[in-house]
C-alpha atoms as a PDB file:
ATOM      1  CA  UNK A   1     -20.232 -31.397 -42.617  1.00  0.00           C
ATOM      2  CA  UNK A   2     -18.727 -32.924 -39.625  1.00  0.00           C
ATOM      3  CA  UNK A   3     -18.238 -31.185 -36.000  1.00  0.00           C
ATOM      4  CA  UNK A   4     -14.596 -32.267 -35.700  1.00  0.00           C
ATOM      5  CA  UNK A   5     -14.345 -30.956 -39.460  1.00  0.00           C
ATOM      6  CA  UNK A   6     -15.355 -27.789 -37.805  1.00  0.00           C
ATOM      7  CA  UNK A   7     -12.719 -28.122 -35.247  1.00  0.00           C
ATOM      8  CA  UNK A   8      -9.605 -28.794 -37.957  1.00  0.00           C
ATOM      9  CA  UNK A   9     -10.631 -25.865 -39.398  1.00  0.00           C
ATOM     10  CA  UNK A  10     -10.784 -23.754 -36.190  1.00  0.00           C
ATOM     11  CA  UNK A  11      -7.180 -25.555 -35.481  1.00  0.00           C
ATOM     12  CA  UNK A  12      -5.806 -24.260 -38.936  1.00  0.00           C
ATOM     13  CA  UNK A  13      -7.426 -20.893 -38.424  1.00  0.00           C
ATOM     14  CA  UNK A  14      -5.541 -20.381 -34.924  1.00  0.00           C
ATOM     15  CA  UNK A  15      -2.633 -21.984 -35.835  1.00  0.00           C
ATOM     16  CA  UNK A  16      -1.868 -20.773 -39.802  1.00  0.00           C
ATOM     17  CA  UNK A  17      -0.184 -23.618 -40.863  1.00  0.00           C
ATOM     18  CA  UNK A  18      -1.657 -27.534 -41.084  1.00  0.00           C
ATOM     19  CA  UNK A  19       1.202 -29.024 -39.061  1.00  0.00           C
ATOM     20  CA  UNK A  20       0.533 -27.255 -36.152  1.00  0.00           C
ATOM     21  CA  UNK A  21      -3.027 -27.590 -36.339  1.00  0.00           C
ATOM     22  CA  UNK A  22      -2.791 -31.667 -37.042  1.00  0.00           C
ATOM     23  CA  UNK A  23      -0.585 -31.567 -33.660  1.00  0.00           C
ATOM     24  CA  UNK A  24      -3.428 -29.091 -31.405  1.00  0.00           C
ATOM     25  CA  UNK A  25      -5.777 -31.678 -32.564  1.00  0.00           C
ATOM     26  CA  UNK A  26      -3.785 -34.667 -32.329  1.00  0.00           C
ATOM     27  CA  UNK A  27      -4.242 -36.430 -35.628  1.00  0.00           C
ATOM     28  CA  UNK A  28      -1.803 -36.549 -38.463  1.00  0.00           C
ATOM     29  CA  UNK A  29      -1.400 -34.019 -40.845  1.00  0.00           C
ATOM     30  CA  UNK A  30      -2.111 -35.495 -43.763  1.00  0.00           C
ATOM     31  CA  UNK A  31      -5.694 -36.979 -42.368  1.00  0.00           C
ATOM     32  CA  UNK A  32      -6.624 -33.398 -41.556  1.00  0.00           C
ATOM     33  CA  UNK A  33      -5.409 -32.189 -44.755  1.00  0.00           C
ATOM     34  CA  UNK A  34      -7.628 -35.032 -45.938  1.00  0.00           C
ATOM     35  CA  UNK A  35     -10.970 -33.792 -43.785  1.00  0.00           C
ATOM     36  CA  UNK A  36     -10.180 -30.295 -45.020  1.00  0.00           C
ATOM     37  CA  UNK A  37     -10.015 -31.662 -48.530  1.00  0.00           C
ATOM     38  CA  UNK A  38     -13.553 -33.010 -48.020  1.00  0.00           C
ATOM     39  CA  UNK A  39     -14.998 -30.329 -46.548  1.00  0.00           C
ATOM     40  CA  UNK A  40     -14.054 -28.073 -49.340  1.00  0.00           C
ATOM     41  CA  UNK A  41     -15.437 -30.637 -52.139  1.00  0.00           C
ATOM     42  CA  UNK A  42     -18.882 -30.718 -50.267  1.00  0.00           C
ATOM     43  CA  UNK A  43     -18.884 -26.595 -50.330  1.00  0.00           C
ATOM     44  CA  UNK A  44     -17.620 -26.120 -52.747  1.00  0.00           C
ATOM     45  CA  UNK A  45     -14.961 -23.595 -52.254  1.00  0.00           C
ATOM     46  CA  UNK A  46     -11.543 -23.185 -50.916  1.00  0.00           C
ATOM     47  CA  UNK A  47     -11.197 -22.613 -47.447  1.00  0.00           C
ATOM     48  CA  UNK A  48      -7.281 -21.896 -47.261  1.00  0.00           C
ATOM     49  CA  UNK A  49      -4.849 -20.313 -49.290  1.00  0.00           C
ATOM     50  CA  UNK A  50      -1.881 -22.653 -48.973  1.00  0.00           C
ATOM     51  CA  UNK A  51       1.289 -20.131 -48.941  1.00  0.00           C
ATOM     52  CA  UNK A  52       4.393 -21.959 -48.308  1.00  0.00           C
ATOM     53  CA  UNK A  53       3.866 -23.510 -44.881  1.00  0.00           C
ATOM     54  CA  UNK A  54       1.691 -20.498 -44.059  1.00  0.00           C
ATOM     55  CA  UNK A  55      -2.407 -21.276 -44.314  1.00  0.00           C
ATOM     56  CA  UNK A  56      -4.523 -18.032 -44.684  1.00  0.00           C
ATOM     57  CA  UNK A  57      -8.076 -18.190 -44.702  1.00  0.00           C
ATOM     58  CA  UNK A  58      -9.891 -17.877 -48.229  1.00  0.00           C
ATOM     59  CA  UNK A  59     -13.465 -15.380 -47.973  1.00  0.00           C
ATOM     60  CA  UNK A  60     -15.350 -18.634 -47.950  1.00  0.00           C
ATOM     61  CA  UNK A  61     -13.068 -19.748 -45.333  1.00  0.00           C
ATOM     62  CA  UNK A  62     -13.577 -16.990 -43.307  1.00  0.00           C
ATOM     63  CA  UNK A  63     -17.296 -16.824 -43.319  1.00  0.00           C
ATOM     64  CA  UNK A  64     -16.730 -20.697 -42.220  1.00  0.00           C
ATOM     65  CA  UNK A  65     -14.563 -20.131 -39.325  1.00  0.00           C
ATOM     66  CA  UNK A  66     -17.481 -17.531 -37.971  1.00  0.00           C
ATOM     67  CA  UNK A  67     -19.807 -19.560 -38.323  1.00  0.00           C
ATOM     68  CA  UNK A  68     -17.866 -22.664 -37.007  1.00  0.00           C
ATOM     69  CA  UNK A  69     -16.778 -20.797 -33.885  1.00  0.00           C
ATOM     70  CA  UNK A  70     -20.930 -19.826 -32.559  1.00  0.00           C
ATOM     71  CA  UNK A  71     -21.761 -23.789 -33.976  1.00  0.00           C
ATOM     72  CA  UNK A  72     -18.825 -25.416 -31.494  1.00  0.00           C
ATOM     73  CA  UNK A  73     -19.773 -22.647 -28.879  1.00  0.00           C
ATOM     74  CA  UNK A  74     -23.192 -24.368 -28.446  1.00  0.00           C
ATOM     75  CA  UNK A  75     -22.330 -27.803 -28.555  1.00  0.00           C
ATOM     76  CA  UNK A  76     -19.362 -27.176 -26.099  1.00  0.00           C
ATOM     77  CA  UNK A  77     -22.357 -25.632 -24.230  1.00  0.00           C
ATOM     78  CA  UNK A  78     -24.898 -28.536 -24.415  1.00  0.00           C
ATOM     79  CA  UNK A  79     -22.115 -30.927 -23.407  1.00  0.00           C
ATOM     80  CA  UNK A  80     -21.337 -29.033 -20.005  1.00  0.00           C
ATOM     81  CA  UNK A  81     -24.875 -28.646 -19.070  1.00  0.00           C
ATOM     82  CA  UNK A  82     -25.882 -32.622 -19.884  1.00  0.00           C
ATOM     83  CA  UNK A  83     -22.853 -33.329 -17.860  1.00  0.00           C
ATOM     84  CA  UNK A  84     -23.054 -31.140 -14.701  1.00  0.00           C
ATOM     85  CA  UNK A  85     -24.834 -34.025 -12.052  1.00  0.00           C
ATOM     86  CA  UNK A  86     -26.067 -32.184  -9.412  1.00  0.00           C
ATOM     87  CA  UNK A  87     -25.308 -35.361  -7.265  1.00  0.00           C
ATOM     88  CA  UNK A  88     -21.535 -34.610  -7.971  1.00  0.00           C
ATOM     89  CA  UNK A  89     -18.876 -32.444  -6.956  1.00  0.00           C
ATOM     90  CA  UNK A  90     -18.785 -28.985  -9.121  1.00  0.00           C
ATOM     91  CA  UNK A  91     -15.368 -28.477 -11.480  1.00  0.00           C
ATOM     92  CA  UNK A  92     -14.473 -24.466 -12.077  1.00  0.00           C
ATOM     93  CA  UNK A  93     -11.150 -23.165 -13.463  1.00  0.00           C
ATOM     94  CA  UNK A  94     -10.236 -19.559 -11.716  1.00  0.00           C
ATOM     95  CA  UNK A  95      -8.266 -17.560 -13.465  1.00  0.00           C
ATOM     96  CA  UNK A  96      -6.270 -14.377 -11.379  1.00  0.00           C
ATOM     97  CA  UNK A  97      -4.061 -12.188 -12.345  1.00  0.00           C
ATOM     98  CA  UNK A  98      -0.581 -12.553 -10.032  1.00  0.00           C
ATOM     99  CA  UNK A  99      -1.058  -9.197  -7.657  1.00  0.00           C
ATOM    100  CA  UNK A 100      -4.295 -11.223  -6.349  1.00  0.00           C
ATOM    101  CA  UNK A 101      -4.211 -14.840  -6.795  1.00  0.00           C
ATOM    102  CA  UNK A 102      -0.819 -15.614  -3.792  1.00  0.00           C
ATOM    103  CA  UNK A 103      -3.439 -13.416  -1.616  1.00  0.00           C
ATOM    104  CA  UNK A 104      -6.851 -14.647  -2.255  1.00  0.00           C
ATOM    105  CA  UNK A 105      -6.985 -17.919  -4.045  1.00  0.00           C
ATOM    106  CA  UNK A 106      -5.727 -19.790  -1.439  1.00  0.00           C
ATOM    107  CA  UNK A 107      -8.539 -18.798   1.274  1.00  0.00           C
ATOM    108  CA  UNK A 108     -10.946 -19.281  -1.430  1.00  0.00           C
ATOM    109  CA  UNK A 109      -9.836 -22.999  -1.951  1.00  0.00           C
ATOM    110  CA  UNK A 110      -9.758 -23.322   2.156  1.00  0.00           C
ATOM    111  CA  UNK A 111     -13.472 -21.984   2.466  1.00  0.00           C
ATOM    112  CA  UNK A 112     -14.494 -24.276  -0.825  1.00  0.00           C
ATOM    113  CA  UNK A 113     -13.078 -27.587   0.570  1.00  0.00           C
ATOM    114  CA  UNK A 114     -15.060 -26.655   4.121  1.00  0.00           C
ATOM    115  CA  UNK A 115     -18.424 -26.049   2.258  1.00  0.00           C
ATOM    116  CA  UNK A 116     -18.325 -27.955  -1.258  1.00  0.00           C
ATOM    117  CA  UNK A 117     -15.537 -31.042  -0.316  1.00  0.00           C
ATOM    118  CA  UNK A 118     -16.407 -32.675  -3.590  1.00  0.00           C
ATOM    119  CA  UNK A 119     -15.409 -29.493  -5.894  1.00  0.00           C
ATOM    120  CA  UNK A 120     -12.831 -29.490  -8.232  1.00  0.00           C
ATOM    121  CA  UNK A 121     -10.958 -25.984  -8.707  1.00  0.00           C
ATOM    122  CA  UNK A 122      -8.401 -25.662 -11.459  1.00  0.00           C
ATOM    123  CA  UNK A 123      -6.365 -21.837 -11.483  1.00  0.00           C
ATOM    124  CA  UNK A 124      -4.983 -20.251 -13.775  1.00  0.00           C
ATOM    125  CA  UNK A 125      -2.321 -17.318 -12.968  1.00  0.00           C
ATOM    126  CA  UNK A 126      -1.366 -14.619 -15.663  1.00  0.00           C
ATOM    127  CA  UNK A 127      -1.865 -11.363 -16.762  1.00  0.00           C
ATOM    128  CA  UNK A 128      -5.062  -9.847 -17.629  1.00  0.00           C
ATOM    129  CA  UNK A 129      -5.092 -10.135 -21.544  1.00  0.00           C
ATOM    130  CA  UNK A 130      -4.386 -13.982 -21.262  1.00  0.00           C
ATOM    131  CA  UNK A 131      -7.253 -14.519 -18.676  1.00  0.00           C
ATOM    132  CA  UNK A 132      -9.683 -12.796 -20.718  1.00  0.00           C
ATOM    133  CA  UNK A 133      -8.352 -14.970 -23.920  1.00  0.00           C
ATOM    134  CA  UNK A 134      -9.478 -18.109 -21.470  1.00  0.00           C
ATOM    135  CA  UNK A 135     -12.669 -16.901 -20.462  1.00  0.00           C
ATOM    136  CA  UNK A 136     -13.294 -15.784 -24.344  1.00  0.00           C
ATOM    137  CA  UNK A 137     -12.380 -19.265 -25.597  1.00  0.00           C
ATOM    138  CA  UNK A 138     -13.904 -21.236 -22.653  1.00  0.00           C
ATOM    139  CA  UNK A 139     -10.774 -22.686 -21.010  1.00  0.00           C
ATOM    140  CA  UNK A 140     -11.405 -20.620 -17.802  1.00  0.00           C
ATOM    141  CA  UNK A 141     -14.827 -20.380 -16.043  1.00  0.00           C
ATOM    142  CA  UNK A 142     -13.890 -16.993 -14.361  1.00  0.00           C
ATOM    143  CA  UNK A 143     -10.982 -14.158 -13.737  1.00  0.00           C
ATOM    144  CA  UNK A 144     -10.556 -11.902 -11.580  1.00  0.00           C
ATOM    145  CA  UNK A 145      -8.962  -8.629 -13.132  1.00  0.00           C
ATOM    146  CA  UNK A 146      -8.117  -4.987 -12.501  1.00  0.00           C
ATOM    147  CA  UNK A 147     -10.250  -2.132 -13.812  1.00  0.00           C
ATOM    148  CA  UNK A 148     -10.691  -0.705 -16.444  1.00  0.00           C
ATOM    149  CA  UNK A 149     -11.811  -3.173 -18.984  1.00  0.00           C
ATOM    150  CA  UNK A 150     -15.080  -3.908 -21.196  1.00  0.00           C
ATOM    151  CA  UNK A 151     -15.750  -6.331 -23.885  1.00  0.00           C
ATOM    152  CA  UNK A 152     -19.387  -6.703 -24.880  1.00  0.00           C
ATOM    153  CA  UNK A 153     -19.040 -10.371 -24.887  1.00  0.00           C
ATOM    154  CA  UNK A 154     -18.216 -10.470 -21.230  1.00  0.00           C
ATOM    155  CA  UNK A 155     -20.177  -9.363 -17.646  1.00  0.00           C
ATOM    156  CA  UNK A 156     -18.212  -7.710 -15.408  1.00  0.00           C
ATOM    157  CA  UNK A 157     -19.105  -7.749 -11.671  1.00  0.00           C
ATOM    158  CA  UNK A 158     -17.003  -5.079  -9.571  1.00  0.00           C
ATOM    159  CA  UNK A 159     -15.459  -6.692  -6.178  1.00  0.00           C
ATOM    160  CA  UNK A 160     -13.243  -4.136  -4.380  1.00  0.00           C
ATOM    161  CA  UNK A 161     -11.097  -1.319  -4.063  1.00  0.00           C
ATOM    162  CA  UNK A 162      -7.182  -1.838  -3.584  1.00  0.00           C
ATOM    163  CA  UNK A 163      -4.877   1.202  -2.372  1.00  0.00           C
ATOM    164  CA  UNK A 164      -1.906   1.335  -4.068  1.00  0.00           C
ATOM    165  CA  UNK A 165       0.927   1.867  -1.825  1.00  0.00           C
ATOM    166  CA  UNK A 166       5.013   2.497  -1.929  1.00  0.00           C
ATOM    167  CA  UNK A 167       7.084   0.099  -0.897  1.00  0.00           C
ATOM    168  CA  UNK A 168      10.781   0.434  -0.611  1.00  0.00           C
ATOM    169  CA  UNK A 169      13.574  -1.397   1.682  1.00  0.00           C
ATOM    170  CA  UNK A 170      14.118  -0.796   5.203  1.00  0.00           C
ATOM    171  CA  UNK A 171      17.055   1.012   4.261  1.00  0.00           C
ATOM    172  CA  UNK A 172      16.139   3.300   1.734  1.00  0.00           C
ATOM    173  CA  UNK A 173      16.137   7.295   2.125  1.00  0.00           C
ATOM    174  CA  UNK A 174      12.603   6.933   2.124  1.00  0.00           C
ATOM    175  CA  UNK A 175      11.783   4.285   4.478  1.00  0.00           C
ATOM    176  CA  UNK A 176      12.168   7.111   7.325  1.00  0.00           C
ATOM    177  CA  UNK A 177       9.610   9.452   5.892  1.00  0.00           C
ATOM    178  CA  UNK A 178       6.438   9.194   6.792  1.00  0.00           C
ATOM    179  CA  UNK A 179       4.705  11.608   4.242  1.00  0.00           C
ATOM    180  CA  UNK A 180       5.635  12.037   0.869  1.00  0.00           C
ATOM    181  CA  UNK A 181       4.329  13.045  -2.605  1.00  0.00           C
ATOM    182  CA  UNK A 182       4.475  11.431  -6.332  1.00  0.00           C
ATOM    183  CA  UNK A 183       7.404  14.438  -6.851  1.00  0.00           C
ATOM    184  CA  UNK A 184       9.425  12.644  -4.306  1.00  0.00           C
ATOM    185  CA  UNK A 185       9.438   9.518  -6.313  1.00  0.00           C
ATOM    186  CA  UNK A 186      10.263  11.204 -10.374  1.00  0.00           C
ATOM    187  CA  UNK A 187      14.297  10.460  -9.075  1.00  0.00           C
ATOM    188  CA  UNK A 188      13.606   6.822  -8.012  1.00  0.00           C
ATOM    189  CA  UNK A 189      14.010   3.526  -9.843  1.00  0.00           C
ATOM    190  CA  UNK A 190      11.763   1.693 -10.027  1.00  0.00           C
ATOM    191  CA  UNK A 191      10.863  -2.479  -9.628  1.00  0.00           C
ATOM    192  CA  UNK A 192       7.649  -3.538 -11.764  1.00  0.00           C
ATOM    193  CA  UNK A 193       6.151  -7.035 -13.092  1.00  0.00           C
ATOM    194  CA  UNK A 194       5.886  -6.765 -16.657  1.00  0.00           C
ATOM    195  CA  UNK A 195       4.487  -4.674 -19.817  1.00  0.00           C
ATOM    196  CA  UNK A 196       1.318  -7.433 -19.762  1.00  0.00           C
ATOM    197  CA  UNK A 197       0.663  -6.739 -16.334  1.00  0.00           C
ATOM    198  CA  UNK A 198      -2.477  -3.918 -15.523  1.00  0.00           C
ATOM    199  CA  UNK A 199      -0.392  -3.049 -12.639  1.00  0.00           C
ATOM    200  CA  UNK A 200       2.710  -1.912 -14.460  1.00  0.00           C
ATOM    201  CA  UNK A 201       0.039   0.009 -16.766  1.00  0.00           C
ATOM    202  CA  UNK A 202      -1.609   1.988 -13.836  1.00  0.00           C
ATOM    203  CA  UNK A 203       1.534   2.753 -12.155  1.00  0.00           C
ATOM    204  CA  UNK A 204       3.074   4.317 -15.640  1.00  0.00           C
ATOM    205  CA  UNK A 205      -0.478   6.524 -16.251  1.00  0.00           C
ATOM    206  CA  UNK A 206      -0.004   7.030 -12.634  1.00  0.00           C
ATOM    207  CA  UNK A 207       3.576   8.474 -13.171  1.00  0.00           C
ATOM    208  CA  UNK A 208       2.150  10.085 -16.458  1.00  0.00           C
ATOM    209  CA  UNK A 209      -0.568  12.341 -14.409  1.00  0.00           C
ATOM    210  CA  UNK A 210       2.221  13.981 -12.396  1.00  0.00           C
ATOM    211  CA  UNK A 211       4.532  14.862 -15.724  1.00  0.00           C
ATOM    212  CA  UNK A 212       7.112  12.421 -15.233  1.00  0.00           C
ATOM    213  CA  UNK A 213       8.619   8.479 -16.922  1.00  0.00           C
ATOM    214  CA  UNK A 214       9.435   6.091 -14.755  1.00  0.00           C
ATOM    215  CA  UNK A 215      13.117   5.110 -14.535  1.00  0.00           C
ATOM    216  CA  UNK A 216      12.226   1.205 -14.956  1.00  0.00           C
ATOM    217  CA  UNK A 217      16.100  -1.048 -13.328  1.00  0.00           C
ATOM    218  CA  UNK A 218      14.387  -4.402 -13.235  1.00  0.00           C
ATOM    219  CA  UNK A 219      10.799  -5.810 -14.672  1.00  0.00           C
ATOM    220  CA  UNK A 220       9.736  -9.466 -13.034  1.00  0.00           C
ATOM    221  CA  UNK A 221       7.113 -11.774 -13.738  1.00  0.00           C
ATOM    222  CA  UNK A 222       6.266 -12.814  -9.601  1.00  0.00           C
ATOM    223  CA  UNK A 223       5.370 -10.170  -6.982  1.00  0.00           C
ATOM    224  CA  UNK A 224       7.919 -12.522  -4.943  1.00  0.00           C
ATOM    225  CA  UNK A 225      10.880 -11.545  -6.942  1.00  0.00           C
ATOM    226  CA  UNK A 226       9.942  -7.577  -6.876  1.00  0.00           C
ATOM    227  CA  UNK A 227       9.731  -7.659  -2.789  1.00  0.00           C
ATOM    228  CA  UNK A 228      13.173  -9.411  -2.728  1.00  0.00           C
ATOM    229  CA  UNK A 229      14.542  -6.987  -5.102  1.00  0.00           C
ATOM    230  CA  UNK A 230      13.137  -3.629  -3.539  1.00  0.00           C
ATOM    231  CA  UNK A 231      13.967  -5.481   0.104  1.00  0.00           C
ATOM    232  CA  UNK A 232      18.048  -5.370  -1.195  1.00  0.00           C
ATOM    233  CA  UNK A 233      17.541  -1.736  -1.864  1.00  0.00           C
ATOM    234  CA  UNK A 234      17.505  -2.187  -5.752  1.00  0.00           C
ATOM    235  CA  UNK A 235      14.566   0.122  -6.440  1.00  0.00           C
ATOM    236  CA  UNK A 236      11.324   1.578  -5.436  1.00  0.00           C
ATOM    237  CA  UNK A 237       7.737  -0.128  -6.193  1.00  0.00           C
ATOM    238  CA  UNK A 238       4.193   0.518  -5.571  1.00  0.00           C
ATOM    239  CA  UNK A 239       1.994  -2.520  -4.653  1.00  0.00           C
ATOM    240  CA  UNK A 240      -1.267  -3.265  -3.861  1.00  0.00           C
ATOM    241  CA  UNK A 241      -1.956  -2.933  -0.240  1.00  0.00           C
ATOM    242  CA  UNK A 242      -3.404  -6.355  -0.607  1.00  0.00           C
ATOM    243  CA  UNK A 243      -0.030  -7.925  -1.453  1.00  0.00           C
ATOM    244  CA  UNK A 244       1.250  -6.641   2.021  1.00  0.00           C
ATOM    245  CA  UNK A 245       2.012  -9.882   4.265  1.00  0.00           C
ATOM    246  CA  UNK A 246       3.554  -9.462   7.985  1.00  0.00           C
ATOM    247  CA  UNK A 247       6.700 -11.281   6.778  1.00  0.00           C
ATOM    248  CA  UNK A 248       7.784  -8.368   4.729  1.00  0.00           C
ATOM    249  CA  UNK A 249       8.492  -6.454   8.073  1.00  0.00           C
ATOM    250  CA  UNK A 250      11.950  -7.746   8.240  1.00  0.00           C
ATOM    251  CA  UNK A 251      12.900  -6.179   5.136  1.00  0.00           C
ATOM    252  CA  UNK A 252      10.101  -3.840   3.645  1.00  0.00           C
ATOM    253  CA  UNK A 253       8.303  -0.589   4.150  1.00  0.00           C
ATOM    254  CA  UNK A 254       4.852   0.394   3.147  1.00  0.00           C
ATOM    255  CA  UNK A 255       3.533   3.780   2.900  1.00  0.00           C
ATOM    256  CA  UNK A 256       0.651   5.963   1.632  1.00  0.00           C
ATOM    257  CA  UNK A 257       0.905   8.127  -1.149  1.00  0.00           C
ATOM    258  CA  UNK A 258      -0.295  11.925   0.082  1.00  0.00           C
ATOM    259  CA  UNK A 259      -2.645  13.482  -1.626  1.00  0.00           C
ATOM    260  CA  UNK A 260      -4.135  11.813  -4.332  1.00  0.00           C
ATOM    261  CA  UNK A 261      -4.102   8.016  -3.282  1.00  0.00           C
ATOM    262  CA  UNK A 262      -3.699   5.661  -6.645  1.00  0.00           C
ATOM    263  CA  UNK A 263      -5.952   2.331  -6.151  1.00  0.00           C
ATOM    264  CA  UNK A 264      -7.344  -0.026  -8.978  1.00  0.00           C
ATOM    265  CA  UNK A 265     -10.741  -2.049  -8.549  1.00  0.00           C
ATOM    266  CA  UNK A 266     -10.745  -5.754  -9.443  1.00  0.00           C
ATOM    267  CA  UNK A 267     -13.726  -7.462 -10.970  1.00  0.00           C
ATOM    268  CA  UNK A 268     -14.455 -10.903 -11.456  1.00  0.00           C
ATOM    269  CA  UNK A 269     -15.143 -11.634 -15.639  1.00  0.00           C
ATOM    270  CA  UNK A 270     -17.023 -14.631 -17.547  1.00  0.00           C
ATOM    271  CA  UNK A 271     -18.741 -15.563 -20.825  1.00  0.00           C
ATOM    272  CA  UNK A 272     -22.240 -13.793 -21.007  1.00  0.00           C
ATOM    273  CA  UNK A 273     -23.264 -16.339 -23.022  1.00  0.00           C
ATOM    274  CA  UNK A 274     -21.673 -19.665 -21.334  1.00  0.00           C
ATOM    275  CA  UNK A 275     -23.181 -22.466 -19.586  1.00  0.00           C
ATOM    276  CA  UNK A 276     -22.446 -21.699 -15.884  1.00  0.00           C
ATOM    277  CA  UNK A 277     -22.409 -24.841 -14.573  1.00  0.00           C
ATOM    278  CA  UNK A 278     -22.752 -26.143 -10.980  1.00  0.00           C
ATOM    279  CA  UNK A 279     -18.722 -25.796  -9.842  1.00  0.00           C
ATOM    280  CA  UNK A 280     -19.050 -21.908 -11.112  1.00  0.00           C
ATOM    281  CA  UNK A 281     -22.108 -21.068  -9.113  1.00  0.00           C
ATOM    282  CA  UNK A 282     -20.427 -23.072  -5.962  1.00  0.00           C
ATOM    283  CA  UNK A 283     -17.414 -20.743  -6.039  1.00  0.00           C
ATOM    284  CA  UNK A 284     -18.807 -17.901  -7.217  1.00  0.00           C
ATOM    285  CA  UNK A 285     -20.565 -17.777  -3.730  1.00  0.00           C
ATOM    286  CA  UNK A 286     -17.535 -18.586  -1.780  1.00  0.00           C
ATOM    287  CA  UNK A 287     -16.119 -15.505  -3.718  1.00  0.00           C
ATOM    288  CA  UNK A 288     -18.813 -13.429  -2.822  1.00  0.00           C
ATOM    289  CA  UNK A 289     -18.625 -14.240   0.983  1.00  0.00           C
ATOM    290  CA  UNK A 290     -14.967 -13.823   1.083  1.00  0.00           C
ATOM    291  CA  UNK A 291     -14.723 -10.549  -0.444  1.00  0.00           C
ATOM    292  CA  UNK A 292     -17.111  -9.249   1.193  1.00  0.00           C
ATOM    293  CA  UNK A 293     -14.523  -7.839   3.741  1.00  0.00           C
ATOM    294  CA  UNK A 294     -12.923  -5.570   0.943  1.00  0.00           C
ATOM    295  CA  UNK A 295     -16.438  -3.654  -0.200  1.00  0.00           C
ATOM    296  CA  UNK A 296     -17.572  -6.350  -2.758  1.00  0.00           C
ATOM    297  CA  UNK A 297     -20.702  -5.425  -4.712  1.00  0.00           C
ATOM    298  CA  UNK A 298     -23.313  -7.933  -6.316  1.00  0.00           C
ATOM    299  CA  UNK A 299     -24.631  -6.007  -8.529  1.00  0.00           C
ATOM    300  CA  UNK A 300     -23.043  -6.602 -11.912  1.00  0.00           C
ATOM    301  CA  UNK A 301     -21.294  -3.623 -14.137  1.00  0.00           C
ATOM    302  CA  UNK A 302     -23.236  -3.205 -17.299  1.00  0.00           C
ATOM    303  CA  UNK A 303     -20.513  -4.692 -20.445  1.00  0.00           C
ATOM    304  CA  UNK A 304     -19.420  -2.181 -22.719  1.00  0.00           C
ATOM    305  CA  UNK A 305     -17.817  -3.011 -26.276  1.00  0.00           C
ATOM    306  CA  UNK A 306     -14.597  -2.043 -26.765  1.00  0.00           C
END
């Protein structure tokens, strides 16, 4: 049993079909047929029922891929630690989701090149269920999320508290008001980023508490396109205070919520159980010192399972 064996299985498993796993992997598909052919004469046992052009594991298979994923784990593990030099610059890839990464990923690479000029940061932008898939499979080193989430595979460090606030155009009926309740907005339309954002989720539960749906005009996937949108009077949103910036004077207004004041908390996510190498520990103190301004905490949250 070969590692990169291992890893055309793994490729079939995540793929379901041989030609798409012969391209993640870059060989041709009929060597890794060939490997997988091997494989399965040295077990023993199938390890894919062939359907079509559809591959579904076998049991055998199955107790394979488990197995294959904890083996490949390690070694991916082993690898990273042999080759973090301390004499080198660290590497870390930062994943945020897109209501914090415009607003604090940039400082965070100013501060890293003053301190650590040799470090290598790669970033990753998305939503929060594809930056938890990256630090799950190991392509990203850390993520920082919105609250609530828990995965026993993970730890979760809290950072800081965001107010949410209302922002509408300078135009809008609102703009003039200076107080105003969640009743005042049940009439409004409103501008969100997607369904995958945990934004778009708190604002609906948000909505939800006070006994009303949200009339949704426009969904975008950049905070840049909702300010333009709610600047041209197309709708309402609510944003995190940190996504204010002085040039959205000209054209936006931001106010507070009375009464019960929505907010989300964002914590920083990674592998319990991966290497941290040299680059993670670098930034993860240049996070730490940066956020401090917004309330950050060191202690870590205790992971929960799902």
């Amino acid at each position: 049993m070969e590692l990169h064996q291992l890893r055309y299985v793994l490729a079939i498993a995540d793929t379901g079909n041989f030609t798409r796993a012969a391209e993640a992997v870059f060989i041709s598909q009929p060597s890794l047929s060939q490997q997988v052919a091997k494989l399965e004469s040295e077990l023993d046992h199938k390890l894919f029922h062939r359907l079509g052009r559809r591959a579904l594991p076998t049991d055998a298979g199955e107790i394979l891929i488990e197995r294959a994923r904890r083996i490949l784990f390690e070694v991916d593990n082993v690898r990273s630690e042999i080759h973090d030099d301390p004499t080198l610059g660290g590497q870390v890839t930062v994943g945020m989701i897109q209501t914090v990464a415009p607003y604090v990923l940039p400082k965070l690479i100013r501060r890293c090149q003053e301190e650590y000029p040799h470090m290598k940061i790669n970033s990753f932008e998305g939503f929060r269920g594809d930056l938890v898939a990256g630090v799950l499979d190991g392509s990203v080193d850390l993520a920082l999320i919105a609250l609530p989430f828990s995965d026993s595979r993970v730890s979760t460090e809290f950072l800081f508290k965001d107010p949410l606030m209302l922002a509408v155009g300078r135009n809008h009926a609102l703009a003039s008001k200076r107080r105003f309740t969640a009743e005042d907005l049940k009439n409004e339309n409103f501008i969100m980023l997607g369904r995958g954002s945990s934004l778009s989720v708190q604002i609906r539960e948000f909505c939800g508490e006070h006994d009303f749906e949200p009339s949704i005009g426009h969904r975008c996937a950049q905070v840049s396109t909702l300010k333009s949108l709610v600047g041209l009077g197309r709708g309402i949103a609510i944003l995190p205070k940190l996504a204010q910036h002085p040039n959205d004077h000209d054209r936006l207004v931001y106010r507070q919520i009375t009464g019960h004041t929505p907010e989300r908390e964002i914590a920083m996510v990674r592998h319990l159980q991966r290497y941290q190498s040299q680059g993670t520990r670098q930034f993860l103190k240049v996070l730490r010192e940066v956020l401090r301004g917004h309330g950050a905490s060191r202690a870590p949250m205790p992971a929960k399972a799902d």
